[in-house]
PDB file of N, CA and C in Angstrom:
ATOM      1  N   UNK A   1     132.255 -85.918 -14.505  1.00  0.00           N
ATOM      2  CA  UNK A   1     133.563 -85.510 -14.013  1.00  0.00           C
ATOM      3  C   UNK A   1     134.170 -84.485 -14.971  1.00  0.00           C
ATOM      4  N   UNK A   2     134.535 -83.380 -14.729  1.00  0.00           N
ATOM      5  CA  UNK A   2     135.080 -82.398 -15.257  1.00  0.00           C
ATOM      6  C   UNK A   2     136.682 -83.021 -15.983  1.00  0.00           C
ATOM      7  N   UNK A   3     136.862 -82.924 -17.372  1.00  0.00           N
ATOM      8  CA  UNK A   3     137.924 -83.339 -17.889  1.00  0.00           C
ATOM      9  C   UNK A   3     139.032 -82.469 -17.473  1.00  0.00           C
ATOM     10  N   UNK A   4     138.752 -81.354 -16.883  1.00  0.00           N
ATOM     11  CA  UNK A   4     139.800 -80.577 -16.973  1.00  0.00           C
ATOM     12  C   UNK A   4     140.236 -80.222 -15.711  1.00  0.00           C
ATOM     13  N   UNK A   5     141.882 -80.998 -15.612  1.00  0.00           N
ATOM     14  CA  UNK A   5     142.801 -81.085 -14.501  1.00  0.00           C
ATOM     15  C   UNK A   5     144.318 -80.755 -14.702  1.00  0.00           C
ATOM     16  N   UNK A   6     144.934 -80.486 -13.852  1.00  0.00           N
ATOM     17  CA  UNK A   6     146.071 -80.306 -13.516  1.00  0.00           C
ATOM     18  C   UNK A   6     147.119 -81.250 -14.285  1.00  0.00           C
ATOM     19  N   UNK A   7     147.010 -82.647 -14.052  1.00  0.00           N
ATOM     20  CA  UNK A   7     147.433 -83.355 -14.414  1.00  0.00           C
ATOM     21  C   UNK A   7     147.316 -84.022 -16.284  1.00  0.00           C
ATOM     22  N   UNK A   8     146.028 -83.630 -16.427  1.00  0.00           N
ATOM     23  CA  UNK A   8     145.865 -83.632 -18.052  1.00  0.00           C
ATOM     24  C   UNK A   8     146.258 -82.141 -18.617  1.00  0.00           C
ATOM     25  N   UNK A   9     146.186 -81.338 -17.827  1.00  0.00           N
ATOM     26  CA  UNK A   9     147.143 -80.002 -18.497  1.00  0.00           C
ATOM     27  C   UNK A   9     148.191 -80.089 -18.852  1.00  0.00           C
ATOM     28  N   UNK A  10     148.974 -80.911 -17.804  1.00  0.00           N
ATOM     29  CA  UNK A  10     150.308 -80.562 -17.839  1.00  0.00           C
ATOM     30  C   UNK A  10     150.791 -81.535 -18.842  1.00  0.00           C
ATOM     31  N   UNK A  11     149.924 -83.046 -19.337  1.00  0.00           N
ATOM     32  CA  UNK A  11     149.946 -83.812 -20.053  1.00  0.00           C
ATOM     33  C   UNK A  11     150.588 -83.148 -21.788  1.00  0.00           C
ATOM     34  N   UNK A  12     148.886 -82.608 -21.765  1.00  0.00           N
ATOM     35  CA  UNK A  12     149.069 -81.952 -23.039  1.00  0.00           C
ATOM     36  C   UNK A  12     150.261 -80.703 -23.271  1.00  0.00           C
ATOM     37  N   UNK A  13     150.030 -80.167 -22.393  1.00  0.00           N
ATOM     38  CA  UNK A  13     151.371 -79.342 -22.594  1.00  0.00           C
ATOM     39  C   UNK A  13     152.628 -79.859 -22.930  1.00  0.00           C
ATOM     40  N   UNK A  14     152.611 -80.836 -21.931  1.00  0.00           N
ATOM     41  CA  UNK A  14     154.114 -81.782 -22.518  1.00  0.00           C
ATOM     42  C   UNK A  14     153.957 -82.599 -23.752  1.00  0.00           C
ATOM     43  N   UNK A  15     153.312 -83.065 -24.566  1.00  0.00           N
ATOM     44  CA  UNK A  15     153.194 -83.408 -25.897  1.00  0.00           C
ATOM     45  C   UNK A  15     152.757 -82.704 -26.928  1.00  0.00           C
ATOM     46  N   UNK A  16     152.475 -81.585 -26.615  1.00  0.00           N
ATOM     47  CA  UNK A  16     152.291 -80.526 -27.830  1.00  0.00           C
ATOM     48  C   UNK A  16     153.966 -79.865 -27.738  1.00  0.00           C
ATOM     49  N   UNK A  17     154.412 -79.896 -26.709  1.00  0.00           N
ATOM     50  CA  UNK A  17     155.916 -79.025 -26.586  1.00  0.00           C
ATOM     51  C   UNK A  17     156.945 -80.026 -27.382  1.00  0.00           C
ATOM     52  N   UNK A  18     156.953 -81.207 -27.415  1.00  0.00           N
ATOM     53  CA  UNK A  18     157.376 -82.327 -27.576  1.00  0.00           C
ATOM     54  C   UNK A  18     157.110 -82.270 -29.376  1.00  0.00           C
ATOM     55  N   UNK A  19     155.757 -81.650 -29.787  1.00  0.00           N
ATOM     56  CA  UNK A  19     155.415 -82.008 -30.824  1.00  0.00           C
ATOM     57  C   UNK A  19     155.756 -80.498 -31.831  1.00  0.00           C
ATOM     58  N   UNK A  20     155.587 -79.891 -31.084  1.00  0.00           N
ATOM     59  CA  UNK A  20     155.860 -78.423 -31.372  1.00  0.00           C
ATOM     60  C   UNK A  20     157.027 -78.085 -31.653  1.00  0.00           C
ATOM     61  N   UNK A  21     158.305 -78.838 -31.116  1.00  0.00           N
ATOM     62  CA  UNK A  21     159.934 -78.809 -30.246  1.00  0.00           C
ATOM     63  C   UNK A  21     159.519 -77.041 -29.958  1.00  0.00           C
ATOM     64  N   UNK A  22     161.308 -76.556 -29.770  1.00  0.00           N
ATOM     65  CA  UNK A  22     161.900 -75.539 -29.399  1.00  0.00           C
ATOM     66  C   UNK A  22     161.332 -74.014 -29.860  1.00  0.00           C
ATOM     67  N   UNK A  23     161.612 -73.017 -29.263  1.00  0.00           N
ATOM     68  CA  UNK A  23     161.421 -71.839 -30.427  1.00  0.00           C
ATOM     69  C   UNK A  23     162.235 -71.447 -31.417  1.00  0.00           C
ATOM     70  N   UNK A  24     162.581 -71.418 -32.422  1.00  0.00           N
ATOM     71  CA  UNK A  24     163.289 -70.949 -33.515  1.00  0.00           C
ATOM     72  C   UNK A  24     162.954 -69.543 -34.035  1.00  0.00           C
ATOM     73  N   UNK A  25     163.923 -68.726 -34.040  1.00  0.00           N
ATOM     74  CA  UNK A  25     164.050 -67.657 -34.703  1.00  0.00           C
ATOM     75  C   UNK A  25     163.891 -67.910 -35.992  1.00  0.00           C
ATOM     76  N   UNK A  26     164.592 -68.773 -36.979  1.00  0.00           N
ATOM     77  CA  UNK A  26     165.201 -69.245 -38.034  1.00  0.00           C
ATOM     78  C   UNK A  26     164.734 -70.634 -38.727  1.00  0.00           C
ATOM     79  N   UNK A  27     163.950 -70.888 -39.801  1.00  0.00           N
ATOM     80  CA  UNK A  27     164.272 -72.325 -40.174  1.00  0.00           C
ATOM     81  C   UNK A  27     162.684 -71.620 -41.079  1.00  0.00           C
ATOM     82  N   UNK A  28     162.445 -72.813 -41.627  1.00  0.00           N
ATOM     83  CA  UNK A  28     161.599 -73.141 -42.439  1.00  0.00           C
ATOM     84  C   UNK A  28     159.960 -73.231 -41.960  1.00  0.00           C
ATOM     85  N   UNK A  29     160.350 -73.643 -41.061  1.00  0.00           N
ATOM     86  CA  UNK A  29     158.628 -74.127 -39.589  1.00  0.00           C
ATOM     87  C   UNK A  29     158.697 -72.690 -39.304  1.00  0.00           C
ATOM     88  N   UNK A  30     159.695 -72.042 -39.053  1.00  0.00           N
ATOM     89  CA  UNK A  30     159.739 -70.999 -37.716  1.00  0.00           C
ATOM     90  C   UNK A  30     158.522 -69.843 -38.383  1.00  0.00           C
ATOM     91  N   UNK A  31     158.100 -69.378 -39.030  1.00  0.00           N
ATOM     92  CA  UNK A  31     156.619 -68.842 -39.619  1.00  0.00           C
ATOM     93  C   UNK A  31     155.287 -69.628 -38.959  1.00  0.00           C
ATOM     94  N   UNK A  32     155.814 -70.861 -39.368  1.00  0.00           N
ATOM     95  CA  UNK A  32     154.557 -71.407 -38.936  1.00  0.00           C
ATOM     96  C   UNK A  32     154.223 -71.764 -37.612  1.00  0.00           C
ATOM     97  N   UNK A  33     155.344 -71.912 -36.780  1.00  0.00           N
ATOM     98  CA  UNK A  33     155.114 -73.052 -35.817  1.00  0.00           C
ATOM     99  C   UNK A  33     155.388 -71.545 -34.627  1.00  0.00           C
ATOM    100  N   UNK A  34     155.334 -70.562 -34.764  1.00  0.00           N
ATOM    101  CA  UNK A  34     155.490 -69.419 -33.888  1.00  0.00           C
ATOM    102  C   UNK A  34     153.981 -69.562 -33.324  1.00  0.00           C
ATOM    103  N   UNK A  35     153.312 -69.355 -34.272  1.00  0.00           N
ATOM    104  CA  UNK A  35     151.340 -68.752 -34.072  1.00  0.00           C
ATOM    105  C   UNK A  35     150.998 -69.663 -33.344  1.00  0.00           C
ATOM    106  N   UNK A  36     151.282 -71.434 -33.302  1.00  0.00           N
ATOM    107  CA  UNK A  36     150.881 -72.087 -32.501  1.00  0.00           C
ATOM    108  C   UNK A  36     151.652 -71.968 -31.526  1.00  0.00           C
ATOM    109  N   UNK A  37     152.648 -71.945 -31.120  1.00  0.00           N
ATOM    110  CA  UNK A  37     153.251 -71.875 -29.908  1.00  0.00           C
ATOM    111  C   UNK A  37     152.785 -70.495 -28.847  1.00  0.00           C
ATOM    112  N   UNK A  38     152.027 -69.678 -29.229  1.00  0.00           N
ATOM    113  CA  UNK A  38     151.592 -68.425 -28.738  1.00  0.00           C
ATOM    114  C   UNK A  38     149.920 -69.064 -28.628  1.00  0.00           C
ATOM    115  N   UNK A  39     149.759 -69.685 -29.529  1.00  0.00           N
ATOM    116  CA  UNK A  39     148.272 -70.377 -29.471  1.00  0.00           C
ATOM    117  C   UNK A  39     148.822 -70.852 -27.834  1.00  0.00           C
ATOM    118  N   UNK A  40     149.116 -71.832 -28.011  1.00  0.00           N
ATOM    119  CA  UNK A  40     149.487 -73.259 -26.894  1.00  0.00           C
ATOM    120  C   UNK A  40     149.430 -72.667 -25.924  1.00  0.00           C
ATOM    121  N   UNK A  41     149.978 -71.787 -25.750  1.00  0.00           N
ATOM    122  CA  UNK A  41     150.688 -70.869 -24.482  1.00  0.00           C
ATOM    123  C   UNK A  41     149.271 -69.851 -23.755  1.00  0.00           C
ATOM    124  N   UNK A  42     148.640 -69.547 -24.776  1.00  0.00           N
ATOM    125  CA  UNK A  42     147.510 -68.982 -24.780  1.00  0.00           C
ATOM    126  C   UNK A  42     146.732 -69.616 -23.799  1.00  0.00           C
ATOM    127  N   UNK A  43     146.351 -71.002 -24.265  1.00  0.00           N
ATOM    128  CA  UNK A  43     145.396 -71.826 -23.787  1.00  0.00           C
ATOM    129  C   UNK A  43     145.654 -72.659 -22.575  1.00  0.00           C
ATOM    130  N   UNK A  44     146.932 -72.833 -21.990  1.00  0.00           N
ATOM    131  CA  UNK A  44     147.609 -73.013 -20.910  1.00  0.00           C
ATOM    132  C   UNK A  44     147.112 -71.917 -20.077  1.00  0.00           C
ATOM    133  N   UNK A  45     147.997 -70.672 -20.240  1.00  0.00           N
ATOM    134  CA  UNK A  45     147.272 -69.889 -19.259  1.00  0.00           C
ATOM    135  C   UNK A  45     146.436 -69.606 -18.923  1.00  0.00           C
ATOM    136  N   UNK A  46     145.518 -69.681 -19.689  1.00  0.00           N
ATOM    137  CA  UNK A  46     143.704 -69.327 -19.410  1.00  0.00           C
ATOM    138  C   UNK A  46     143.322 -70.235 -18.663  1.00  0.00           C
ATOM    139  N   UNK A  47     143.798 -71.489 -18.876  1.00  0.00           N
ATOM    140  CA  UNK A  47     143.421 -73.140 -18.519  1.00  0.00           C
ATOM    141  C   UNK A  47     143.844 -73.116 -17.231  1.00  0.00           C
ATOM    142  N   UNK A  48     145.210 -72.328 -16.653  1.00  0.00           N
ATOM    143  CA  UNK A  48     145.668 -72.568 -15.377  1.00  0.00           C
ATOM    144  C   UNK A  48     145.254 -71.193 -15.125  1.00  0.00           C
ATOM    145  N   UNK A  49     144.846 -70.378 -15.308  1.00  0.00           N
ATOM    146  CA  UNK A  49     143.451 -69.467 -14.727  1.00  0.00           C
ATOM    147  C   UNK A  49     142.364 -70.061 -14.033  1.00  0.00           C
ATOM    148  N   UNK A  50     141.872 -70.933 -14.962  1.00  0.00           N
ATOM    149  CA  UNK A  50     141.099 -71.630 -14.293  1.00  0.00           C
ATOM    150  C   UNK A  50     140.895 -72.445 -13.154  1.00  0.00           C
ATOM    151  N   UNK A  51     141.759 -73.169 -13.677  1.00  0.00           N
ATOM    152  CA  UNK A  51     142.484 -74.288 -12.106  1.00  0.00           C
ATOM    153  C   UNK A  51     142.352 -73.510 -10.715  1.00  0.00           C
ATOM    154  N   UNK A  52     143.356 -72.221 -11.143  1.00  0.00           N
ATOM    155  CA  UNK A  52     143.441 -71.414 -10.069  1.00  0.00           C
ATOM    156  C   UNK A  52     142.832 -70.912  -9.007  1.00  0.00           C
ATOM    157  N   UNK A  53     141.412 -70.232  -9.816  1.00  0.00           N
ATOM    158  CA  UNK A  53     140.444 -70.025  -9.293  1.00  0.00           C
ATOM    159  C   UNK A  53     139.526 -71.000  -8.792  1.00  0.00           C
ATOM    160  N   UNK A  54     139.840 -72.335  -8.778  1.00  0.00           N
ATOM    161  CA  UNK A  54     138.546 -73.647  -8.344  1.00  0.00           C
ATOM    162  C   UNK A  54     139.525 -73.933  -7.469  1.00  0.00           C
ATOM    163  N   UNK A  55     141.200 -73.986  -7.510  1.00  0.00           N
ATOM    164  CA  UNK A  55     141.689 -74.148  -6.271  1.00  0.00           C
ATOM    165  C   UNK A  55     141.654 -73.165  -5.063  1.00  0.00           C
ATOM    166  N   UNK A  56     141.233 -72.065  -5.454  1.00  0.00           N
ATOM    167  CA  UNK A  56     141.094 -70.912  -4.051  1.00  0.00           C
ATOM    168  C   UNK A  56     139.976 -70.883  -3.941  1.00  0.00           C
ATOM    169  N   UNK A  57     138.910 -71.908  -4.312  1.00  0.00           N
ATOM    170  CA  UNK A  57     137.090 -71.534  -3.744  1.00  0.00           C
ATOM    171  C   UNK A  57     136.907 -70.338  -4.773  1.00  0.00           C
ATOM    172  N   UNK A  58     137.328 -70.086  -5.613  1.00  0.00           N
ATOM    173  CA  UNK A  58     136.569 -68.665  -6.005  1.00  0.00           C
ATOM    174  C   UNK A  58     135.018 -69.161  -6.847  1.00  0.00           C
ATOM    175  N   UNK A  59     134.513 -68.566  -7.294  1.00  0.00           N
ATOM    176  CA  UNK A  59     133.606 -68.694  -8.216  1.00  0.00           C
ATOM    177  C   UNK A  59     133.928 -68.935 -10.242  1.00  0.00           C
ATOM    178  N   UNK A  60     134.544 -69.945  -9.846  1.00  0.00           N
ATOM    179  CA  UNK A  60     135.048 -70.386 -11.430  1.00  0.00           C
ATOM    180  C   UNK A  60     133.833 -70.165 -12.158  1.00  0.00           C
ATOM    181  N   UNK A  61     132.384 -69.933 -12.363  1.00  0.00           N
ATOM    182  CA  UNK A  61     131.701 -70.299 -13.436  1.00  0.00           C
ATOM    183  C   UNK A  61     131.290 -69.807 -14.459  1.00  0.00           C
ATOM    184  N   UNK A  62     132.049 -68.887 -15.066  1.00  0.00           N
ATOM    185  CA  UNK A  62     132.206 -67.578 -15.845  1.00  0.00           C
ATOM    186  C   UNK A  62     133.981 -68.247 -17.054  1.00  0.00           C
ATOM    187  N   UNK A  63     134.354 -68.642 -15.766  1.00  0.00           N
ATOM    188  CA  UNK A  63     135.868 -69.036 -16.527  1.00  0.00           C
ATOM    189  C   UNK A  63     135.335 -70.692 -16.842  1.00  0.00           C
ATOM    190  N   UNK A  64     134.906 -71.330 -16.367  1.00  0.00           N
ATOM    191  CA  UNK A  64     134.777 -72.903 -16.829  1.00  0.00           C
ATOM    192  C   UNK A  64     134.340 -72.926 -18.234  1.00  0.00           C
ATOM    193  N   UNK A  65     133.767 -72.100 -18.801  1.00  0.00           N
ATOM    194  CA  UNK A  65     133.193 -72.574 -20.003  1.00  0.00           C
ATOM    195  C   UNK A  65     134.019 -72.101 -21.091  1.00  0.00           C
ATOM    196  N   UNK A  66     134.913 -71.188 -21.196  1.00  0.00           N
ATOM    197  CA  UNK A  66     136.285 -70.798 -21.722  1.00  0.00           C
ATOM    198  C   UNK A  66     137.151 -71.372 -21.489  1.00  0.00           C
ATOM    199  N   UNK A  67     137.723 -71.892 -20.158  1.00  0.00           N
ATOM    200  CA  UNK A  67     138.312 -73.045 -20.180  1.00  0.00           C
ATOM    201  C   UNK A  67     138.499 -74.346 -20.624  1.00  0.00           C
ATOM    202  N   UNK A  68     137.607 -74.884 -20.727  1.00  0.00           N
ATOM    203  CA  UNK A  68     136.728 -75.818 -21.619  1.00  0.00           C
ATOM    204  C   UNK A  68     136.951 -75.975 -23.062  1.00  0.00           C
ATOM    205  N   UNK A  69     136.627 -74.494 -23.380  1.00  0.00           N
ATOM    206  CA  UNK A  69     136.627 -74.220 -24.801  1.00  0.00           C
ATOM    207  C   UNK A  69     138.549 -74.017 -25.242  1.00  0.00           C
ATOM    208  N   UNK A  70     139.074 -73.301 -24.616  1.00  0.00           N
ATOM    209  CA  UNK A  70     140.526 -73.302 -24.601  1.00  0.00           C
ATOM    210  C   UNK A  70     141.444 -75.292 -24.354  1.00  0.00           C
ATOM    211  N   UNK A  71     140.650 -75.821 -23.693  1.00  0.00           N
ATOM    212  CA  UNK A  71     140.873 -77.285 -23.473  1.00  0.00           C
ATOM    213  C   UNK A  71     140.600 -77.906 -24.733  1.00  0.00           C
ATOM    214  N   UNK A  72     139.695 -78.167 -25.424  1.00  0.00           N
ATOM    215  CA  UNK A  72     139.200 -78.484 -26.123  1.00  0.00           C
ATOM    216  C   UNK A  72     139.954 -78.218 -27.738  1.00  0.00           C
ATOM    217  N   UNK A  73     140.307 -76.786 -27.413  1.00  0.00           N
ATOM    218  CA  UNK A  73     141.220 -76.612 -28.604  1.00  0.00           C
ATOM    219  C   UNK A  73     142.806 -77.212 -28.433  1.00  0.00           C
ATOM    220  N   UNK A  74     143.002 -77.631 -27.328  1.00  0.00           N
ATOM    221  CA  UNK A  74     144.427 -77.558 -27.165  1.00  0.00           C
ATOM    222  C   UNK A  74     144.663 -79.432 -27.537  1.00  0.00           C
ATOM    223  N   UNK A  75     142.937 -80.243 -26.907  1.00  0.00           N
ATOM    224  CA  UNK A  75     142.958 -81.259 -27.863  1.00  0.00           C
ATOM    225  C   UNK A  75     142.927 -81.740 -29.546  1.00  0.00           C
ATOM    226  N   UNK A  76     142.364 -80.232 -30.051  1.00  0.00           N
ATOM    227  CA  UNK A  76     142.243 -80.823 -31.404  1.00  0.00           C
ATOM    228  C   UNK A  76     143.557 -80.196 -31.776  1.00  0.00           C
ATOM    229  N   UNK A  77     144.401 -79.359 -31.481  1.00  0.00           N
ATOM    230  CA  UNK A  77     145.964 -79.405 -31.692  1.00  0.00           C
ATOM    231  C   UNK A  77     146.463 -80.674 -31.953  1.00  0.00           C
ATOM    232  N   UNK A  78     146.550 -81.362 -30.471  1.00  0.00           N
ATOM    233  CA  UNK A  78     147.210 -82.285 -30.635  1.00  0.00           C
ATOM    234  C   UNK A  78     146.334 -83.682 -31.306  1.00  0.00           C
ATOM    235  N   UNK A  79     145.620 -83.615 -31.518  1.00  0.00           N
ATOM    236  CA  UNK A  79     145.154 -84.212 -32.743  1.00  0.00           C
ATOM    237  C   UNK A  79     145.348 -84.504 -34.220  1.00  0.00           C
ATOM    238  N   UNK A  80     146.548 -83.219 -34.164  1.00  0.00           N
ATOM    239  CA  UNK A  80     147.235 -83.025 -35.554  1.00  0.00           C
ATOM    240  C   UNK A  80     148.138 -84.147 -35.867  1.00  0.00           C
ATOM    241  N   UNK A  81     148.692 -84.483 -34.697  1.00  0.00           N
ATOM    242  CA  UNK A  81     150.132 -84.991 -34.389  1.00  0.00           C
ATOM    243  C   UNK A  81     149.734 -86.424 -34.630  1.00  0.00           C
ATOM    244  N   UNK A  82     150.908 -87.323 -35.016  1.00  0.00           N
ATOM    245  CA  UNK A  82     150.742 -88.866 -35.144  1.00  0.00           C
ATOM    246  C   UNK A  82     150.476 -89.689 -34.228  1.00  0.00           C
ATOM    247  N   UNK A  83     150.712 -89.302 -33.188  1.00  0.00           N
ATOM    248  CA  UNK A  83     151.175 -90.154 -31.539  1.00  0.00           C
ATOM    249  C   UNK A  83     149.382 -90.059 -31.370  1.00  0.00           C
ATOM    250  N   UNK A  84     149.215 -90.777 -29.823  1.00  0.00           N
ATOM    251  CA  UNK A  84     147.825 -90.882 -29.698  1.00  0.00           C
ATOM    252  C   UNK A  84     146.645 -89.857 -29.717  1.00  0.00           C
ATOM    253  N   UNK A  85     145.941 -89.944 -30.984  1.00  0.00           N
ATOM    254  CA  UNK A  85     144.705 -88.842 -30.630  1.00  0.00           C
ATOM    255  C   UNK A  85     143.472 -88.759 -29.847  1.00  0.00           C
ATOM    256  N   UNK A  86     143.658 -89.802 -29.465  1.00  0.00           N
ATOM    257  CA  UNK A  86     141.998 -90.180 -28.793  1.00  0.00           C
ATOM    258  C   UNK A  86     142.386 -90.207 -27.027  1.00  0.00           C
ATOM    259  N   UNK A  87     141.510 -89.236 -26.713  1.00  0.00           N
ATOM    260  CA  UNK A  87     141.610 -89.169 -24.809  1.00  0.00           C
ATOM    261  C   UNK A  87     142.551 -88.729 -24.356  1.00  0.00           C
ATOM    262  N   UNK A  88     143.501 -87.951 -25.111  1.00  0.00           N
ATOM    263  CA  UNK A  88     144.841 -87.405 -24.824  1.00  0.00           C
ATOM    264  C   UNK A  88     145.008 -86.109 -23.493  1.00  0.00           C
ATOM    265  N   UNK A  89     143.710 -85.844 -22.939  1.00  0.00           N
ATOM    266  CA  UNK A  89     143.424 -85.373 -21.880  1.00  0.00           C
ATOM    267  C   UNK A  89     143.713 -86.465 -20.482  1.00  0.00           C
ATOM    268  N   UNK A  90     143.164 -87.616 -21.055  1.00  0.00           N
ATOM    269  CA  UNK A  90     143.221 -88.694 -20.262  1.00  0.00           C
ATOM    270  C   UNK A  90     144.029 -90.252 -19.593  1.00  0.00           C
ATOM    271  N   UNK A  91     144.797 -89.994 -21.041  1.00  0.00           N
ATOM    272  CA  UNK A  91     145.793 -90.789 -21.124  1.00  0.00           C
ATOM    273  C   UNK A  91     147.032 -90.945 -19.938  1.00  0.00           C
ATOM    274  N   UNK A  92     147.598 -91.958 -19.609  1.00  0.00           N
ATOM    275  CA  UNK A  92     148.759 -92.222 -18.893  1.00  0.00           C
ATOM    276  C   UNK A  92     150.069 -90.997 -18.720  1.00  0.00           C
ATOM    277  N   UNK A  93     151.266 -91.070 -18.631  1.00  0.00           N
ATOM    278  CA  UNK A  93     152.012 -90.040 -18.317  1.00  0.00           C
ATOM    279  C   UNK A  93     152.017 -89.139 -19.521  1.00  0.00           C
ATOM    280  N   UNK A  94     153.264 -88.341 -19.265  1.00  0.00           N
ATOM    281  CA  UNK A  94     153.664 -87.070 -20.812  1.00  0.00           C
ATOM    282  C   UNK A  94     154.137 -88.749 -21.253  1.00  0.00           C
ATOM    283  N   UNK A  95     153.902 -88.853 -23.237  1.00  0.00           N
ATOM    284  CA  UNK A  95     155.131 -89.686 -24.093  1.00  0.00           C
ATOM    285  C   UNK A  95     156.671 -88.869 -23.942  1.00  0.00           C
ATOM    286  N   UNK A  96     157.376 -89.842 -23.476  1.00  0.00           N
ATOM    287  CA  UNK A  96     158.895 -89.853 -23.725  1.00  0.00           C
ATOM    288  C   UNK A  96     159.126 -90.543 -24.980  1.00  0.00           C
ATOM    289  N   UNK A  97     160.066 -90.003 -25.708  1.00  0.00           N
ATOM    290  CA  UNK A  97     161.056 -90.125 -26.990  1.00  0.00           C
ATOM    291  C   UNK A  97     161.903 -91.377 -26.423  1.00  0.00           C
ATOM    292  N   UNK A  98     162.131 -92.068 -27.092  1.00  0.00           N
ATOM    293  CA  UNK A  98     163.240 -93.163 -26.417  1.00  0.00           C
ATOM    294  C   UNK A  98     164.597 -92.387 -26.883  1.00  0.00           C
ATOM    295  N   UNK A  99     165.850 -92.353 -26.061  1.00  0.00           N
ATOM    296  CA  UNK A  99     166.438 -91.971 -26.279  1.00  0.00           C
ATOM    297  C   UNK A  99     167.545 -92.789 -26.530  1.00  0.00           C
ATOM    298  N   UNK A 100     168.916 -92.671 -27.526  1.00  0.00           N
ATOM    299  CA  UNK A 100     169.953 -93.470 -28.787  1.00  0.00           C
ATOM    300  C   UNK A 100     170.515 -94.432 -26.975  1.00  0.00           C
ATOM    301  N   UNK A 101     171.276 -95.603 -27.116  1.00  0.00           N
ATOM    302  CA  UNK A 101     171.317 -96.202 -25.737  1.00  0.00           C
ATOM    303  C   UNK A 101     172.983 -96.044 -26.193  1.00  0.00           C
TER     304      UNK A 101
END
């Protein structure tokens, strides 16, 4: 079964954004945490390139293996992070933050 779906895209996207927060002009991260956020963004689009083309019948098999490879990186990203590293393609919904009651 092909790991790479719609629904684990949008996964990771939402916990790297989560993990990533906001864009900052300004602060201390904001050097660092720019390159990945252009990374992230990178690998999303290529990734929903992909999708794209297997949802219109096209001939994905030129893009699957870059996709893949763009997937793959967007797991060992979030691999960085404390929250769950293992199957994070596969895992249950986006993590929500509990929020102050």
């Amino acid at each position: 079964m092909d790991p790479i779906s719609r629904e684990g895209l949008a996964r990771l996207e939402h916990l790297l954004a989560e993990h990533i927060g906001a864009p900052r002009e300004h602060g201390e991260n904001a050097g660092r945490v720019e390159p990945l956020r252009r990374q992230v963004r990178h690998a999303v689009t290529g990734i929903d390139a992909y999708l794209g083309a297997v949802e219109a019948g096209s001939s994905a098999a030129g893009l699957r293996e870059r996709a893949l490879d763009l997937w793959q990186g967007l797991e060992r990203i979030a691999t960085a992070f404390p929250e769950p590293a293992v199957g994070i393609g596969v895992v249950g919904p986006p993590v929500r933050s509990a929020s102050p009651a």
